[in-house]
N, C-alpha and C. Protein backbone atom coordinates (compact mmCIF):
# COMPACT_ATOMS: atom_id res chain seq x y z
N UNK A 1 -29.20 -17.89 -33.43
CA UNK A 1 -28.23 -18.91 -33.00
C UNK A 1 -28.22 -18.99 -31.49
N UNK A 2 -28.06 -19.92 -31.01
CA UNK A 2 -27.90 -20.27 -29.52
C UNK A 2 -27.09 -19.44 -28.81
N UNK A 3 -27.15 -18.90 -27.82
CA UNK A 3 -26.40 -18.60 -27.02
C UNK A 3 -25.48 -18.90 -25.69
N UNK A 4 -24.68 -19.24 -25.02
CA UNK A 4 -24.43 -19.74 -24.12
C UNK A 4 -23.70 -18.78 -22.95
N UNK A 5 -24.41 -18.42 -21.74
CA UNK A 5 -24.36 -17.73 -20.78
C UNK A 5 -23.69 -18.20 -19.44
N UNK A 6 -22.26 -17.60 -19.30
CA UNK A 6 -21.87 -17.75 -17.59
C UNK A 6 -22.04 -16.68 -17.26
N UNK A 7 -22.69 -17.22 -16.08
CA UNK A 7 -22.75 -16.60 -14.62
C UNK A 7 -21.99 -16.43 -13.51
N UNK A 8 -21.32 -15.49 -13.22
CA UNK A 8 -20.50 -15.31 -12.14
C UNK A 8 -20.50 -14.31 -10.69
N UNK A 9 -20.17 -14.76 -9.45
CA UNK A 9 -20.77 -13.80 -8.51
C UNK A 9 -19.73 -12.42 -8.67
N UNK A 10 -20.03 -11.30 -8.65
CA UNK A 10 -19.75 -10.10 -8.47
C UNK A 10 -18.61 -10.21 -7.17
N UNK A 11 -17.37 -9.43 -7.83
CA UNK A 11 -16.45 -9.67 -6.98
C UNK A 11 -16.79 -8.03 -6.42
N UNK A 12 -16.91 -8.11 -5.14
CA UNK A 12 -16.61 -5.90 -4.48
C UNK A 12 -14.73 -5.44 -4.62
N UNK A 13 -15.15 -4.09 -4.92
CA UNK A 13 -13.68 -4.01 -4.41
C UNK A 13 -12.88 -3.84 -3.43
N UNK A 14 -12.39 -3.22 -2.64
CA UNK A 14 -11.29 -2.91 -1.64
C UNK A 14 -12.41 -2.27 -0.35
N UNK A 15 -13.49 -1.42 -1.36
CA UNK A 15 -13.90 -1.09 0.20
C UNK A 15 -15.04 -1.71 0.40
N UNK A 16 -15.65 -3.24 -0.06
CA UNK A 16 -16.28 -4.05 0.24
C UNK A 16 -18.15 -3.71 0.09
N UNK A 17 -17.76 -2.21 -0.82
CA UNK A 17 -19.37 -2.16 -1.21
C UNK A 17 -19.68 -2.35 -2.86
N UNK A 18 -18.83 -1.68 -3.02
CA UNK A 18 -19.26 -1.37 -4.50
C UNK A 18 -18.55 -2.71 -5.25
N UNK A 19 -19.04 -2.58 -6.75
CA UNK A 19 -18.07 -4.08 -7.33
C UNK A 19 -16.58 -3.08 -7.83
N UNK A 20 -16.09 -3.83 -8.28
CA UNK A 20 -14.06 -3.82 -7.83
C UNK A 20 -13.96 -3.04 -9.43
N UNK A 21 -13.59 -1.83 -9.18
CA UNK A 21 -13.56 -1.05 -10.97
C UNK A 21 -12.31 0.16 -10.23
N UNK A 22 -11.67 -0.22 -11.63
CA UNK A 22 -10.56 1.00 -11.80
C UNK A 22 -11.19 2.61 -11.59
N UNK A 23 -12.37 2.79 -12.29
CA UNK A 23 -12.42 4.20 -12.25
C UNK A 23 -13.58 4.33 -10.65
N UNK A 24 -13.64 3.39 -9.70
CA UNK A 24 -13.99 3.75 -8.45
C UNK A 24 -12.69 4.14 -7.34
N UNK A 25 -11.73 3.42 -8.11
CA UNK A 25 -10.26 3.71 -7.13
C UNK A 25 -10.59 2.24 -6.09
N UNK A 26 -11.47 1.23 -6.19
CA UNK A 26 -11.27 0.38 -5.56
C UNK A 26 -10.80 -1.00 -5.91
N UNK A 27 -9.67 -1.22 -6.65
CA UNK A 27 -9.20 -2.23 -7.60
C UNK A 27 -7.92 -2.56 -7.12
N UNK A 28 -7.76 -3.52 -7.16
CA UNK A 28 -5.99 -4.44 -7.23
C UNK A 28 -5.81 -4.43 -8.79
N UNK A 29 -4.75 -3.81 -9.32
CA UNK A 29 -4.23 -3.93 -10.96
C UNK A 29 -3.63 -5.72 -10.76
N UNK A 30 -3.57 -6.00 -11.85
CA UNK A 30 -3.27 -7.38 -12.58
C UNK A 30 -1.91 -6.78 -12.92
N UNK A 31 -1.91 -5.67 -12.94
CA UNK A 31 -0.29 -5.62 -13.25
C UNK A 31 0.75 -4.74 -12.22
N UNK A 32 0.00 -4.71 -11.22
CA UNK A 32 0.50 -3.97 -10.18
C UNK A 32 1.96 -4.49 -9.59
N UNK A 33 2.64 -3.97 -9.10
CA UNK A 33 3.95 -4.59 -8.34
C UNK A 33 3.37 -5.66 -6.86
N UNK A 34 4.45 -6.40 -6.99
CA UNK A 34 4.09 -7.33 -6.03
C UNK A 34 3.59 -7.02 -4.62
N UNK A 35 4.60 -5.71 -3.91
CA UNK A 35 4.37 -4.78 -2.74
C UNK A 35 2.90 -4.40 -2.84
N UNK A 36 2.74 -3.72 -3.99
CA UNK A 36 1.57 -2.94 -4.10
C UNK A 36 0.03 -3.94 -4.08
N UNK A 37 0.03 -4.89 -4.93
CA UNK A 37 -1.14 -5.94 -5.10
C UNK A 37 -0.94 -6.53 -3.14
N UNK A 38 0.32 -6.77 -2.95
CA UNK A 38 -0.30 -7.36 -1.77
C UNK A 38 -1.09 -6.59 -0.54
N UNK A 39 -0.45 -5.14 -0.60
CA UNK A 39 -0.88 -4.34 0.65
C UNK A 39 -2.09 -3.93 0.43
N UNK A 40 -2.71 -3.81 -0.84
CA UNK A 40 -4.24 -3.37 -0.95
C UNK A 40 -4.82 -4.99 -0.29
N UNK A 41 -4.63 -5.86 -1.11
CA UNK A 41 -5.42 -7.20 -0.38
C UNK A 41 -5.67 -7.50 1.16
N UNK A 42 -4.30 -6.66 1.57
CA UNK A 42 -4.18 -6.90 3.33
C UNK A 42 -5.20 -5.39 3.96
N UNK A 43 -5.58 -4.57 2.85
CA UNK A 43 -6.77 -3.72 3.44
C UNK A 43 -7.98 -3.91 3.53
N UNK A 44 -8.40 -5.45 2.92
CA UNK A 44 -9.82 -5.22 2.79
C UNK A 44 -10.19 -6.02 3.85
N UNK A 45 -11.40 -6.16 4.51
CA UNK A 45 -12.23 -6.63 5.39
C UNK A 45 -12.07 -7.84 5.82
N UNK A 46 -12.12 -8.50 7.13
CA UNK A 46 -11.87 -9.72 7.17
C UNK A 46 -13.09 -10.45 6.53
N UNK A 47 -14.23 -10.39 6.69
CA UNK A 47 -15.25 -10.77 5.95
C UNK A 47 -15.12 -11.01 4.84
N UNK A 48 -14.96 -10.06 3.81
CA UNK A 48 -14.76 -9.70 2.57
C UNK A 48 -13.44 -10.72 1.77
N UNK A 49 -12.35 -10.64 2.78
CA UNK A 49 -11.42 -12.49 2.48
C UNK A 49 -11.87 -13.18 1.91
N UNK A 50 -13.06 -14.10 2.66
CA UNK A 50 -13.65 -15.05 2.32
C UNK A 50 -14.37 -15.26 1.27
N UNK A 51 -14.80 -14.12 0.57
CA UNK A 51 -15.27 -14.03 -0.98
C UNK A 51 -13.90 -13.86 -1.93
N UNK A 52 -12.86 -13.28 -1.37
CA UNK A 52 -11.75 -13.02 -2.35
C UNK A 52 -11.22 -14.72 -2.12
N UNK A 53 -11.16 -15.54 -1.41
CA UNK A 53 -10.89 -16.47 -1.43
C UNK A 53 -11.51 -17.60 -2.30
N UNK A 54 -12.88 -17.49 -2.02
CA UNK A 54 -13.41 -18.27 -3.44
C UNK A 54 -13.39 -17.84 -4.66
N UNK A 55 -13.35 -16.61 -5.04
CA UNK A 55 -13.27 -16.12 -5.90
C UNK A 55 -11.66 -15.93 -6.96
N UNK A 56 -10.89 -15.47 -5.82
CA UNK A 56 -9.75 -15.80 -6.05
C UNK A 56 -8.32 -16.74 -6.31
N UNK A 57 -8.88 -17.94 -5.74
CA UNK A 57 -7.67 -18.84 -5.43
C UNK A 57 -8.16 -20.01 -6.04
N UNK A 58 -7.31 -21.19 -5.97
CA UNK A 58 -8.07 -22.29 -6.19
C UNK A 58 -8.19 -23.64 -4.94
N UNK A 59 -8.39 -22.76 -4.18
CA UNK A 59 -9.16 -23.46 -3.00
C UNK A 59 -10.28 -24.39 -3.25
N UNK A 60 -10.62 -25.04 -2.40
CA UNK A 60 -12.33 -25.70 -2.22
C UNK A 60 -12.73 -25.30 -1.74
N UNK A 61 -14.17 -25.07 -2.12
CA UNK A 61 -15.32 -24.88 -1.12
C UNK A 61 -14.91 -25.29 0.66
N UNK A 62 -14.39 -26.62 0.36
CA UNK A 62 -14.40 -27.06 1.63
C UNK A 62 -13.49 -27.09 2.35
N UNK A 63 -11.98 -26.72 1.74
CA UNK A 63 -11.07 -25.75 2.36
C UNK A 63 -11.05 -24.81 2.87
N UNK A 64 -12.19 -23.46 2.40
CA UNK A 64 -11.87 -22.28 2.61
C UNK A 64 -12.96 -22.42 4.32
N UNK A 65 -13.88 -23.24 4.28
CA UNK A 65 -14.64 -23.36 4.87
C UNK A 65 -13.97 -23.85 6.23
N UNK A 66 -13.07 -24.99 6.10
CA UNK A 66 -12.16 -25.13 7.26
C UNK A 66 -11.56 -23.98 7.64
N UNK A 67 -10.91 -23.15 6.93
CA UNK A 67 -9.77 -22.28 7.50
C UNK A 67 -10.26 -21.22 7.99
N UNK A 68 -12.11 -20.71 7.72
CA UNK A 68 -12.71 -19.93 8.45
C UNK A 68 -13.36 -20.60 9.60
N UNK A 69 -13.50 -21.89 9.66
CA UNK A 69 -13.66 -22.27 11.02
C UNK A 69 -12.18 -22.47 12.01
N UNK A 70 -10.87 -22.16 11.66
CA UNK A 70 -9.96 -22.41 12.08
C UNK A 70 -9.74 -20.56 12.97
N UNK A 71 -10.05 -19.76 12.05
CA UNK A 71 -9.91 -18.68 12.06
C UNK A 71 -11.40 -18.46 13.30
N UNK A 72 -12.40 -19.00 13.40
CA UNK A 72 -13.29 -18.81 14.44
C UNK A 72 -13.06 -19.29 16.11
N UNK A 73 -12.48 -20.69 15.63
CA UNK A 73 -11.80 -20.91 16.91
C UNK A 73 -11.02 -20.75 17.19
N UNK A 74 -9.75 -19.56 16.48
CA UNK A 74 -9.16 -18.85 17.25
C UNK A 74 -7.20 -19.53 17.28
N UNK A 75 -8.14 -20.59 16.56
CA UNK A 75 -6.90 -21.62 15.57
C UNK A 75 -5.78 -20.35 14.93
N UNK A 76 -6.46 -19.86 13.75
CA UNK A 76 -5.76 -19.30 12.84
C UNK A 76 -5.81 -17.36 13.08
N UNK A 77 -5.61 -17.02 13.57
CA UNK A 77 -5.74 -15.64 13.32
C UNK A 77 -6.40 -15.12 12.04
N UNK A 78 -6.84 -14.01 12.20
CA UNK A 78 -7.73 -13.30 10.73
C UNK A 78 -6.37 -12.84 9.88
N UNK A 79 -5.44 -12.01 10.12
CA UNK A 79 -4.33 -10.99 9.79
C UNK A 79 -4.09 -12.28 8.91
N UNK A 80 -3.51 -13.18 9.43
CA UNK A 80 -2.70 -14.60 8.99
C UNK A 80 -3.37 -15.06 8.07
N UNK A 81 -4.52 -15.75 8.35
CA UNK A 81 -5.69 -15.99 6.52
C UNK A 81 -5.38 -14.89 5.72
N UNK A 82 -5.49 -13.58 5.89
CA UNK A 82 -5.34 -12.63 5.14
C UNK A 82 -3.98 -12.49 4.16
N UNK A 83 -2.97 -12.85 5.55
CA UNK A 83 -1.53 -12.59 4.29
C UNK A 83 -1.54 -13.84 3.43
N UNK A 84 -2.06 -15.39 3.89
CA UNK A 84 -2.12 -16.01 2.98
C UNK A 84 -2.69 -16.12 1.77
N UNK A 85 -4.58 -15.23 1.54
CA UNK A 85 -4.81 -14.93 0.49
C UNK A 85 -3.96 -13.76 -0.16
N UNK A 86 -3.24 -13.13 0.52
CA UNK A 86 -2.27 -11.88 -0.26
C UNK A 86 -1.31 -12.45 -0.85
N UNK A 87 -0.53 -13.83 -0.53
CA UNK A 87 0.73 -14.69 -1.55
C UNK A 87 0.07 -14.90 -2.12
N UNK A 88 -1.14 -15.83 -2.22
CA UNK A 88 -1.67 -16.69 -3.32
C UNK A 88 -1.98 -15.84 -4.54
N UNK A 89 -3.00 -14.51 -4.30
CA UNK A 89 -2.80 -13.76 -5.58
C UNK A 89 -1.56 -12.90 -6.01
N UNK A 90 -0.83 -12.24 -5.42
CA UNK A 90 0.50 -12.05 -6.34
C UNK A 90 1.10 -13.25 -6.76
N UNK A 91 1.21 -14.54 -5.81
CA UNK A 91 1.93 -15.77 -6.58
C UNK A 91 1.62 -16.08 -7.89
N UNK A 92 0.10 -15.93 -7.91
CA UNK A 92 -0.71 -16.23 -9.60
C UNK A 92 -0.12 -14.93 -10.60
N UNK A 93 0.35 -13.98 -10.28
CA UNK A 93 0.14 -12.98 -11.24
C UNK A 93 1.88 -12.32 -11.49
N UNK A 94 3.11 -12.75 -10.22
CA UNK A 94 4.04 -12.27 -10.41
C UNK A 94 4.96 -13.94 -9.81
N UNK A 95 5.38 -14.22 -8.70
CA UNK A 95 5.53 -15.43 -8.55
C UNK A 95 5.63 -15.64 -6.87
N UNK A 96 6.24 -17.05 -6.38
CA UNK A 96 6.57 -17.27 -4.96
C UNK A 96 7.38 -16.46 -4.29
N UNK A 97 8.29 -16.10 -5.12
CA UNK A 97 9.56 -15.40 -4.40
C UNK A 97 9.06 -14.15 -3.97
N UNK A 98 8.38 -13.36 -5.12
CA UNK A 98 8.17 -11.68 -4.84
C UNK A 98 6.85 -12.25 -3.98
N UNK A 99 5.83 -12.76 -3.74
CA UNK A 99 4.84 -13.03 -3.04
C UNK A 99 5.73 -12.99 -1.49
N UNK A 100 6.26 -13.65 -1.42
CA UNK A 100 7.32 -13.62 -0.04
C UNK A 100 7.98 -12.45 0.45
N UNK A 101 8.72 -12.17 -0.61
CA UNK A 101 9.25 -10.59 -0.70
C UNK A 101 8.37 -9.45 -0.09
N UNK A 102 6.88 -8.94 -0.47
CA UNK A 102 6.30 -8.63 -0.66
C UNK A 102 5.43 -8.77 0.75
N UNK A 103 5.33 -10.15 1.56
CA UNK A 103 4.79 -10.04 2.80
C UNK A 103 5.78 -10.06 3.17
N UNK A 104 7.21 -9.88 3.58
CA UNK A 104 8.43 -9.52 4.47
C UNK A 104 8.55 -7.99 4.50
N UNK A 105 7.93 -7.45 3.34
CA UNK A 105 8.35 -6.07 3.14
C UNK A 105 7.24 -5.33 4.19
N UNK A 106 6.06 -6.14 3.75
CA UNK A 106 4.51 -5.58 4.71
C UNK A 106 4.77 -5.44 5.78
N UNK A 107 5.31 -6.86 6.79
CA UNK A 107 5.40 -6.87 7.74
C UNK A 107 6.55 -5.95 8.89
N UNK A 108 7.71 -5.70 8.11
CA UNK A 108 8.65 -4.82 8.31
C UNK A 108 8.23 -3.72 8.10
N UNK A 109 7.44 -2.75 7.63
CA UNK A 109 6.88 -1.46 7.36
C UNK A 109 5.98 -1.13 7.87
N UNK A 110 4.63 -2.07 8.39
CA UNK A 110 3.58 -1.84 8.80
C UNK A 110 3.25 -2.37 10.31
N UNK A 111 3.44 -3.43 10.26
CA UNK A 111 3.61 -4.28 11.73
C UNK A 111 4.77 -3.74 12.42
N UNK A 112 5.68 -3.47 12.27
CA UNK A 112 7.09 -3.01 12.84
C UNK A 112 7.00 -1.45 13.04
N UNK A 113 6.60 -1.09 11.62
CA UNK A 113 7.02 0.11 11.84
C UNK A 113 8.11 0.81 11.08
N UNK A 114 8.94 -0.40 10.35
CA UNK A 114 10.37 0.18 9.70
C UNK A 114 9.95 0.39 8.66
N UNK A 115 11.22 1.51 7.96
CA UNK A 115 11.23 1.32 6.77
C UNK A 115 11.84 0.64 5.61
N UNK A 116 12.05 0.46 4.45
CA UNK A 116 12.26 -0.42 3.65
C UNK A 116 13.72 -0.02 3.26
N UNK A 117 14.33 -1.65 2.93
CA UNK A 117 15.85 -0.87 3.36
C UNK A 117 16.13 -0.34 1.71
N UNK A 118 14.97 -0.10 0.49
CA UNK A 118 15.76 0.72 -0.72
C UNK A 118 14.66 1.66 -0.32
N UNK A 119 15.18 2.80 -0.36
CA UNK A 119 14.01 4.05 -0.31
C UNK A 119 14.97 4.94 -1.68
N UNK A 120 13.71 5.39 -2.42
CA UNK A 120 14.02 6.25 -3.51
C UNK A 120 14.66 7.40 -3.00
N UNK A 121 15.68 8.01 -3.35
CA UNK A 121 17.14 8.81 -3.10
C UNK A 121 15.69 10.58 -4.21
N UNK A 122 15.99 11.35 -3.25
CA UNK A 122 15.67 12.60 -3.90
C UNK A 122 16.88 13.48 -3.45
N UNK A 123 17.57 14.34 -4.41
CA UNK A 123 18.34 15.00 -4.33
C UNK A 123 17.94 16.74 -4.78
N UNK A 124 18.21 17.32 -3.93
CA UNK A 124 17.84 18.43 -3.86
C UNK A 124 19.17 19.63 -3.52
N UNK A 125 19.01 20.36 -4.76
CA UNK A 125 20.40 21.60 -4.47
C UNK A 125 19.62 22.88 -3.90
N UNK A 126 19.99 23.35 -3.14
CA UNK A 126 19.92 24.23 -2.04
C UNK A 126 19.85 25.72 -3.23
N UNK A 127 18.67 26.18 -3.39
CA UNK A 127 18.62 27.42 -4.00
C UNK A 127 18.14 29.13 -2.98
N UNK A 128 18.34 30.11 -3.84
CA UNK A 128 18.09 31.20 -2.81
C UNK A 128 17.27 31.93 -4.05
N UNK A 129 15.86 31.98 -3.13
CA UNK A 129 15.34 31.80 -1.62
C UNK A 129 15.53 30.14 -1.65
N UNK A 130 15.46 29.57 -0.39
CA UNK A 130 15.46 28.33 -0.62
C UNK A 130 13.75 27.66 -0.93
N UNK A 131 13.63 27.00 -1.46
CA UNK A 131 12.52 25.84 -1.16
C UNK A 131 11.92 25.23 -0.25
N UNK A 132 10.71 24.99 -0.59
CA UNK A 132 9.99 24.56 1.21
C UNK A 132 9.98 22.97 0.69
N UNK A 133 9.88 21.99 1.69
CA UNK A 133 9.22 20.40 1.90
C UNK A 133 7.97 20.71 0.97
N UNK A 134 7.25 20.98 1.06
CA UNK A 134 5.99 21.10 0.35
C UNK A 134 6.14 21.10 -1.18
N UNK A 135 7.11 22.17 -1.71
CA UNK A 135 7.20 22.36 -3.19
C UNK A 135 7.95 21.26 -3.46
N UNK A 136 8.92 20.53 -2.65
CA UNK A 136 10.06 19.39 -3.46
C UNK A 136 8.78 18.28 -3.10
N UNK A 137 8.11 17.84 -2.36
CA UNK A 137 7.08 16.54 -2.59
C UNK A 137 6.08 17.25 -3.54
N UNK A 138 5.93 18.09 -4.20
CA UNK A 138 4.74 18.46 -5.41
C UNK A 138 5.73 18.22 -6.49
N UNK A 139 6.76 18.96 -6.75
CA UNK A 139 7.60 18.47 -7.46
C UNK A 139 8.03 17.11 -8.22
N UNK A 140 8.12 16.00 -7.11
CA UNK A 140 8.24 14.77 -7.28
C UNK A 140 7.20 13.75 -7.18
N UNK A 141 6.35 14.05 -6.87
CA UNK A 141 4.70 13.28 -7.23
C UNK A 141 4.64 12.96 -5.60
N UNK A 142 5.14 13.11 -4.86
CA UNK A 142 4.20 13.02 -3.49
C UNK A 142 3.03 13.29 -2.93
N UNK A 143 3.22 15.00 -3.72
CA UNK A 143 1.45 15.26 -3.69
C UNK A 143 1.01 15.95 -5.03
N UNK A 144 -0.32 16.23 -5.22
CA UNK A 144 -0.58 17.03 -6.30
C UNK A 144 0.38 18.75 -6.81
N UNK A 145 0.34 19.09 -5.34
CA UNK A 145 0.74 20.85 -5.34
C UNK A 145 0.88 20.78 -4.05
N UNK A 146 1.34 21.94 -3.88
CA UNK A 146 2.21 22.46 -2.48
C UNK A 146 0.95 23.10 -1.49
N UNK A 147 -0.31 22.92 -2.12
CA UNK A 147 -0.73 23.16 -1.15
C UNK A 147 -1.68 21.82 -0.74
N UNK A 148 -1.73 21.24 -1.40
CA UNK A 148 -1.82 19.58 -1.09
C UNK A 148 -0.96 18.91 0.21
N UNK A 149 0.08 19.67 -0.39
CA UNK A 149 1.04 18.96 0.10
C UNK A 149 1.30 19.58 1.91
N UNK A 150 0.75 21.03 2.14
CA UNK A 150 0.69 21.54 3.31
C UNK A 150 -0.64 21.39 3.92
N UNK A 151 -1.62 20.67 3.37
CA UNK A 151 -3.00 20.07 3.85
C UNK A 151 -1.76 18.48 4.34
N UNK A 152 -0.86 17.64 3.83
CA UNK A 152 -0.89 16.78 4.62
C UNK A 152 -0.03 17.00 6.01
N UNK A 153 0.48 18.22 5.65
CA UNK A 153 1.53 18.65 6.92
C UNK A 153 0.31 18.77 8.44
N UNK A 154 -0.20 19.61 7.79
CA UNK A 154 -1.28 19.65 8.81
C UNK A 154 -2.18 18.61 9.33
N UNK A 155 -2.58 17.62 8.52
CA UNK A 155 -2.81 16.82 8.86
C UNK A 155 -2.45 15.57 9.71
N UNK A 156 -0.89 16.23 9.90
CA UNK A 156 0.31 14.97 10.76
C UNK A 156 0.36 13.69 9.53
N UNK A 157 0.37 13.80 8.06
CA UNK A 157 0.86 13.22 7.29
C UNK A 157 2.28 12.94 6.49
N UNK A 158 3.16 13.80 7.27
CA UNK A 158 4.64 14.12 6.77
C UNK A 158 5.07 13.92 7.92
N UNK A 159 6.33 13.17 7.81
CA UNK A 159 7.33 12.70 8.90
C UNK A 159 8.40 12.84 8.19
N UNK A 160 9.12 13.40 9.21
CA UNK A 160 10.57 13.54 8.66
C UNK A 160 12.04 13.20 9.51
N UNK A 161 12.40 12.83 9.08
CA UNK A 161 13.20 11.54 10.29
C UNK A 161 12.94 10.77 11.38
N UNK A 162 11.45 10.39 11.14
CA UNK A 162 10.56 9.61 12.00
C UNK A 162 9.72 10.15 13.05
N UNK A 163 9.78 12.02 12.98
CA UNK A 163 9.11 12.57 13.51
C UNK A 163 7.96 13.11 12.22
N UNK A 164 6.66 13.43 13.50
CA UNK A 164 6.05 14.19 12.44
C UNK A 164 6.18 15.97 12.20
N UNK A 165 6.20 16.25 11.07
CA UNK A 165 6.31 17.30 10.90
C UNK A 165 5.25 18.16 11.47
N UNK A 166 5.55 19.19 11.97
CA UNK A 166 4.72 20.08 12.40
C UNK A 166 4.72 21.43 11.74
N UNK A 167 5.78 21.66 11.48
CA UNK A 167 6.17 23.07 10.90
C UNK A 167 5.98 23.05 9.59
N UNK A 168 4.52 23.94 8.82
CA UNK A 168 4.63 24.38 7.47
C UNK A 168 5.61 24.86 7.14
N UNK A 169 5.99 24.71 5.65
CA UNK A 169 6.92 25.40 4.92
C UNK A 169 7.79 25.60 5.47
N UNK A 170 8.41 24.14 5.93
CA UNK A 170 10.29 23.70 6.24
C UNK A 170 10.88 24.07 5.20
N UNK A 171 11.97 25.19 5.39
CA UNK A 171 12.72 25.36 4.08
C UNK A 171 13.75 24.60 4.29
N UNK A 172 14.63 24.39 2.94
CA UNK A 172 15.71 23.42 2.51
C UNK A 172 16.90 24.01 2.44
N UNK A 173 17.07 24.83 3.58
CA UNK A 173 18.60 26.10 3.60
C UNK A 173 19.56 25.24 4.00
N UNK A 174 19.61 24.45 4.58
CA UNK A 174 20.99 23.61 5.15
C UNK A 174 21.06 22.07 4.33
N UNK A 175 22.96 21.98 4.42
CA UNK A 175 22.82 20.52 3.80
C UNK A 175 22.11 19.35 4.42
N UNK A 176 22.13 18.23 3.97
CA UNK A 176 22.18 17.24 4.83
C UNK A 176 21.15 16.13 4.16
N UNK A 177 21.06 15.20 4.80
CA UNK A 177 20.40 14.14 4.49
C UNK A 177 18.84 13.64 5.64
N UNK A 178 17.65 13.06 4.94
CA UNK A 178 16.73 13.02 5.71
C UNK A 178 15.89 12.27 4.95
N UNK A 179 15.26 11.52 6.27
CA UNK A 179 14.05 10.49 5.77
C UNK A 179 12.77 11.45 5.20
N UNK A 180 11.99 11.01 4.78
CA UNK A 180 11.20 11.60 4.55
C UNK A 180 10.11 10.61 4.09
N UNK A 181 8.64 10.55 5.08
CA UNK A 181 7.29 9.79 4.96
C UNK A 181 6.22 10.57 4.47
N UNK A 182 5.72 10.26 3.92
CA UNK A 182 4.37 11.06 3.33
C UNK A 182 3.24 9.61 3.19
N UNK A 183 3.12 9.46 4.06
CA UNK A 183 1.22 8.58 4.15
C UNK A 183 2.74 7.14 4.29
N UNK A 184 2.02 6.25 3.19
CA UNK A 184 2.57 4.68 3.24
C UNK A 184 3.96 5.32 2.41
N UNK A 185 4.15 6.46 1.58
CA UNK A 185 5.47 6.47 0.51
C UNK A 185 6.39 6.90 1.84
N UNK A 186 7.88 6.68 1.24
CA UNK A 186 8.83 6.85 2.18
C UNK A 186 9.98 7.19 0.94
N UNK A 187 11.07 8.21 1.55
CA UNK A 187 11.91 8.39 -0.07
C UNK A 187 13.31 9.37 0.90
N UNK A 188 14.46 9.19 0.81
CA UNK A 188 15.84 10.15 1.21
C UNK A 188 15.96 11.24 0.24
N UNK A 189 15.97 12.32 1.42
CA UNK A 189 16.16 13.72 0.95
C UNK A 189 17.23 13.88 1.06
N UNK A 190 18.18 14.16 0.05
CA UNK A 190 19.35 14.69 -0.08
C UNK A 190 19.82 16.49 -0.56
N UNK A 191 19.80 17.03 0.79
CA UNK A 191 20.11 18.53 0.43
C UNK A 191 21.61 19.05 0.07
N UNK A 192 22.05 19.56 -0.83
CA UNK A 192 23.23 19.49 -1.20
C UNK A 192 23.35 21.10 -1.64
N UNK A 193 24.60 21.56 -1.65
CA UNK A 193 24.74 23.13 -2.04
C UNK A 193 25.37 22.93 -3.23
């Protein structure tokens, strides 16, 4: 019986070599949160846009083609094409509003610098011996294990009230309340007796 064959160009994923697969770790989920689908899109290559753009949107040929000549002369900024292909695919997959949401949140966290005004609340009771930073982010999925988790200390990957941590194995002996950053996650430590 006949067969009938489409052909389609190979989309890459995130890090613009390989093609776009879950088990490479270089994928945008289809069901990802709106935050999340947009900030991977705003990581990949400015180059690499321009294929997620045909590939992705329903642009023209001869649209996308303007807006990279807009973007050459200096018209359009690259960042700016970029957050616009970042609404258009969460708009397709969640809607306008969270697409909006979603580059207000980017731009306030990453461009700025702030953090997001809901941060996940961790509450923590003060035990003896007490607990280090390290075991309460292994604990709560920040990192794999505590010693994961003191590879990112060292690494200047933990901030903690907008400083970076320097000191391994901060114990949790006193009350109080505190930001707490680990890479892009951000979450309030609540120490309580």
């Amino acid at each position: 019986e006949a067969q009938v064959v489409m052909t389609t160009p190979l989309l890459e994923g995130l890090d613009g070599v390989e093609k776009m697969s879950k088990s490479l770790g270089n994928y945008v989920g289809v069901t990802e949160a709106p935050g999340e689908m947009f900030g991977k899109l705003m990581s990949i290559s400015d180059d690499l846009m321009w294929k997620y753009y045909g590939l992705l949107t329903d642009l023209t040929p001869e649209q996308i083609v303007a807006a990279r000549g807009r973007v050459s002369s200096g018209d359009l900024h690259p960042k700016q094409a970029k957050v616009e292909l970042a609404k258009r695919v969460v708009s397709d997959f969640h809607s306008s509003a969270d697409a909006e949401r979603a580059a207000e949140e980017f731009e306030r966290r990453f461009a700025k610098k702030e953090l997001p005004d809901e941060l996940p609340v961790v509450e923590h009771l003060i035990e003896a011996p007490p607990k280090t930073l390290e075991r309460v982010l292994a604990d709560h999925g920040y990192a794999t294990s505590a010693s994961e988790a003191s590879r990112k200390v060292k690494q200047g990957g933990v901030r903690l009230d907008g400083q970076r941590l320097s000191t391994e194995r901060w114990q949790l002996a006193e009350p109080g309340e505190h930001v707490v950053e680990v890479g892009r996650r951000a979450f309030r430590l609540r120490v309580v007796r």
